[in-house]
C-alpha atoms as a PDB file:
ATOM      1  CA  UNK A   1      88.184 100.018  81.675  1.00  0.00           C
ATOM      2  CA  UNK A   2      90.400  99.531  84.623  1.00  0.00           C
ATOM      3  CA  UNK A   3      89.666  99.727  88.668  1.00  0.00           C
ATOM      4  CA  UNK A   4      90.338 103.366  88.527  1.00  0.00           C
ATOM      5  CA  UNK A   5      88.762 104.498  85.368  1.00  0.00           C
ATOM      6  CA  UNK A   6      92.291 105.457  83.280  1.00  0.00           C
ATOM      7  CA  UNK A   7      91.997 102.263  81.236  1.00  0.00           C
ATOM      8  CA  UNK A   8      94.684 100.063  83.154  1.00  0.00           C
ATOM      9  CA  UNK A   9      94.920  98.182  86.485  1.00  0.00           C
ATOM     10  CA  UNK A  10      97.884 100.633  87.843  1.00  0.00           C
ATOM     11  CA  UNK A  11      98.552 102.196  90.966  1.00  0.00           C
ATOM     12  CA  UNK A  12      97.908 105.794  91.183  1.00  0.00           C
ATOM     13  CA  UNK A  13      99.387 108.040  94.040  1.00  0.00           C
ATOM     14  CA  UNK A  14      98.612 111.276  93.166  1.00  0.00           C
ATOM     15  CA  UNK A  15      95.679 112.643  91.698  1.00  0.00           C
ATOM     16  CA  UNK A  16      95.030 112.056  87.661  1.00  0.00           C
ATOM     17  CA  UNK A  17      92.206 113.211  85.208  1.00  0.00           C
ATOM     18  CA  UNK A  18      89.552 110.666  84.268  1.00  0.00           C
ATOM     19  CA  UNK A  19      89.100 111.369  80.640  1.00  0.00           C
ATOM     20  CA  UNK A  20      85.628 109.608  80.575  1.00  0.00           C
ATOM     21  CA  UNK A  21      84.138 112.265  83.111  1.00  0.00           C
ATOM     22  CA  UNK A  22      86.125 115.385  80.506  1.00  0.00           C
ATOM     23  CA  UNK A  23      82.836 117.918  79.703  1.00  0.00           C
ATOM     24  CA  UNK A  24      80.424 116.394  82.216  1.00  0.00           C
ATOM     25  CA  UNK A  25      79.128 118.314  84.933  1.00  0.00           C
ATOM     26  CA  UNK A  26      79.956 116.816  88.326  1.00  0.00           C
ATOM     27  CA  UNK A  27      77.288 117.404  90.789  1.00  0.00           C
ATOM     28  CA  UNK A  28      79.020 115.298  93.948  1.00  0.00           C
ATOM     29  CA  UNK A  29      81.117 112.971  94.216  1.00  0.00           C
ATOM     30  CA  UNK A  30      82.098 110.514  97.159  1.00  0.00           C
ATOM     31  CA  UNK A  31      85.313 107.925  97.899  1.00  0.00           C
ATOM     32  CA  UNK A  32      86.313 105.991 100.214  1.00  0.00           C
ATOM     33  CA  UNK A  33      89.206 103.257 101.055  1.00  0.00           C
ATOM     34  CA  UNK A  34      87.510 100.842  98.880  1.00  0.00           C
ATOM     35  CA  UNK A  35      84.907 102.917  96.127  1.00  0.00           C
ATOM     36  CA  UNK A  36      84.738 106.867  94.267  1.00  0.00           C
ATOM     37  CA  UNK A  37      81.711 107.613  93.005  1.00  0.00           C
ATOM     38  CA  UNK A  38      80.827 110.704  91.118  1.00  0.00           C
ATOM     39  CA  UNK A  39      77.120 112.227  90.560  1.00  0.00           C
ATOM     40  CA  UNK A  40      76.919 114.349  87.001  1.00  0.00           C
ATOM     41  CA  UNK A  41      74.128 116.785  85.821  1.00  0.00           C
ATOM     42  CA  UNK A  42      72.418 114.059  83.791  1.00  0.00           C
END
């Protein structure tokens, strides 16, 4: 699935949908240098 969930191993510099999370609730969601994590409704 790729290291930043788009389906590739690219670099991303700017900010980019993550089509897996599209009509999910996000409750929180947390990142750091090294890890994003994001809690959803369910």
């Amino acid at each position: 699935r790729g290291q930043l969930g788009h389906g590739d191993l690219d670099d991303c510099d700017e900010p980019m949908l993550v089509e897996a999370l599209a009509g999910l609730k996000i409750r929180k969601i947390a990142a750091g240098g090294w890890h994003s994590a994001a809690l959803t409704e369910d």
